[in-house]
Protein backbone atom coordinates (compact mmCIF):
# COMPACT_ATOMS: atom_id res chain seq x y z
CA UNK A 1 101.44 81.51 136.86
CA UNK A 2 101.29 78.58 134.30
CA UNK A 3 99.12 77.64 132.01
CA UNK A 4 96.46 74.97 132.02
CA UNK A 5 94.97 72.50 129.95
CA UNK A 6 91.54 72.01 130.19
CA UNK A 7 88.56 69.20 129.27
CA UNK A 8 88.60 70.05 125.45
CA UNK A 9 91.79 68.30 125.22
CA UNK A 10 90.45 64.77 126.40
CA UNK A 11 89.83 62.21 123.79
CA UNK A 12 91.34 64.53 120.90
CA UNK A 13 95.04 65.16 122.69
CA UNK A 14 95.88 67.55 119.51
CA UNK A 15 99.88 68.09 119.65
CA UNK A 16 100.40 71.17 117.51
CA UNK A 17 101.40 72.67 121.13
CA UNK A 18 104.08 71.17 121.95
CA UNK A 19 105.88 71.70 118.93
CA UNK A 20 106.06 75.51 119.75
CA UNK A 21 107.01 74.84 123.38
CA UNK A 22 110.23 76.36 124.57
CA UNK A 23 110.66 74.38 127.83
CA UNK A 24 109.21 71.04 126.69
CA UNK A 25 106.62 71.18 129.42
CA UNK A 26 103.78 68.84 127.67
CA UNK A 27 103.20 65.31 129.53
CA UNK A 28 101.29 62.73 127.41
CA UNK A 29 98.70 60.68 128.55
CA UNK A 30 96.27 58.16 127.12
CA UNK A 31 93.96 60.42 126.04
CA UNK A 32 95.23 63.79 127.20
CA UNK A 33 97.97 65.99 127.39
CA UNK A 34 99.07 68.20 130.54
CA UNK A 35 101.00 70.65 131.02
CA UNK A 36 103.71 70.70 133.96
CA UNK A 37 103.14 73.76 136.09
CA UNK A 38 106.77 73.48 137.34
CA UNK A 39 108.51 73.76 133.81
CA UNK A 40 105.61 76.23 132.44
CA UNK A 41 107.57 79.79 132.34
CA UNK A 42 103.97 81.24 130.69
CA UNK A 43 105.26 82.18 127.44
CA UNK A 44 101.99 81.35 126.02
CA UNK A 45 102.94 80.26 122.20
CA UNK A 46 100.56 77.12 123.00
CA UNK A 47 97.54 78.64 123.25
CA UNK A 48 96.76 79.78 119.44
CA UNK A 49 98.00 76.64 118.73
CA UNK A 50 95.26 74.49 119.77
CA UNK A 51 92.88 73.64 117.47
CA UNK A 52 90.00 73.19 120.33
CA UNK A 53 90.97 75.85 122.32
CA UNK A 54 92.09 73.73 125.46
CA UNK A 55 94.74 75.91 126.16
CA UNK A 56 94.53 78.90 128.91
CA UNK A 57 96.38 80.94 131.26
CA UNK A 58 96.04 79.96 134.38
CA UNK A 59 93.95 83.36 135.53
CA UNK A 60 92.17 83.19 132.32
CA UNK A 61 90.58 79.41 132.79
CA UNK A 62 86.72 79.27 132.61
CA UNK A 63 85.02 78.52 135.69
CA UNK A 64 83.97 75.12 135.02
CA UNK A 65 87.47 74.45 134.55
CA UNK A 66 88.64 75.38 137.65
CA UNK A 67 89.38 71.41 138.59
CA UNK A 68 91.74 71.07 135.82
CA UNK A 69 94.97 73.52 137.69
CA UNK A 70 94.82 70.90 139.90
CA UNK A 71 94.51 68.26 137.70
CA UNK A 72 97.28 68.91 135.35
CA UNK A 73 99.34 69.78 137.89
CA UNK A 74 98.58 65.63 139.54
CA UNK A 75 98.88 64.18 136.14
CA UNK A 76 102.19 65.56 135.33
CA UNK A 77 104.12 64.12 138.27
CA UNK A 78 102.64 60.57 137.29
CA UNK A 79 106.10 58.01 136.20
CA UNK A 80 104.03 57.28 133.12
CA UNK A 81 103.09 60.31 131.86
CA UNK A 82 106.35 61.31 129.52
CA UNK A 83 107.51 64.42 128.41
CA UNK A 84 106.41 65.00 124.86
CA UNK A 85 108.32 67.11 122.64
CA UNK A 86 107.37 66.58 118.79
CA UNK A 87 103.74 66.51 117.08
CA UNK A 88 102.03 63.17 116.36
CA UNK A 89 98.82 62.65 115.07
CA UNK A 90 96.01 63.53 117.20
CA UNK A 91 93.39 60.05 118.43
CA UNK A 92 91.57 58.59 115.81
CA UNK A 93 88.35 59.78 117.29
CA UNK A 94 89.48 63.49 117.63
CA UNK A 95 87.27 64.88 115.33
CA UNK A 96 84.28 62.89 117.17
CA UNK A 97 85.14 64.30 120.30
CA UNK A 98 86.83 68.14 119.56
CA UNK A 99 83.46 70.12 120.05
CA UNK A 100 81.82 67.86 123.06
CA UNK A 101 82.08 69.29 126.32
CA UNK A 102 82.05 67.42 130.04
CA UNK A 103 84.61 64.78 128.78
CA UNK A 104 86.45 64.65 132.52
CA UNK A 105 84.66 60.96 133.07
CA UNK A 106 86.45 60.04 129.53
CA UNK A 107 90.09 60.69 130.67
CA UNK A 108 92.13 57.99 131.65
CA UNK A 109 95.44 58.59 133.57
C-alpha cells in the first residue's frame, strides 16, 4: 500500500508533509505535490500534517478520488517533477483555493 494525494492539494501544494517524511517520497509540481508510490513505505506521519486534508491511505481514499492512485503514481515518474524534501511556503493563492473541491482541471504537470 502507499499513500495518495488527492485534489485538495492542487493550487495550495501545502509542504508541512514532507518535512515529516522518512523516505523523502514527495515530488513537486507546479501546483501540486505527489507522492511516489515506489518510495512510500506507509508510515503515515503525512497525513495529520496536511492542513487540507489531501493526504490518505491508499484503501482509505474517497471515492471521487479514486483517479488520483493513478495519478500520483504518473506524475511522480515525470523528469521534472523533483524530489522535495524541506517545507516552503505554500502558493500565494492557497488560502483561495484550500476548501474548493473539483480542482483536477486546475493542475498542471
Amino acid at each position: 500500500m502507499t499513500h495518495v494525494v488527492s485534489e485538495s492539494c492542487i493550487q495550495c501544494k501545502y509542504t508541512d508533509c514532507v518535512d515529516v517524511c522518512p523516505v523523502d517520497c514527495f515530488r513537486e509540481g507546479p501546483n501540486f505535490l505527489t507522492i511516489d508510490p515506489d518510495e512510500c513505505i506507509d508510515c503515515a506521519v503525512c497525513i495529520p500534517e496536511c492542513p487540507v486534508n489531501a493526504i490518505y491511505a491508499e484503501e482509505d481514499l474517497p471515492a471521487d478520488q479514486q483517479h488520483m492512485t493513478q495519478i500520483n503514481a504518473e506524475l511522480a515518474l515525470l523528469p521534472t517533477w523533483k524530489s522535495i524534501t524541506k517545507r516552503k511556503a505554500p502558493l500565494a493563492t492557497a488560502d483561495e483555493w484550500k476548501d474548493k473541491t473539483g480542482k483536477l482541471g486546475e493542475l498542471i504537470r
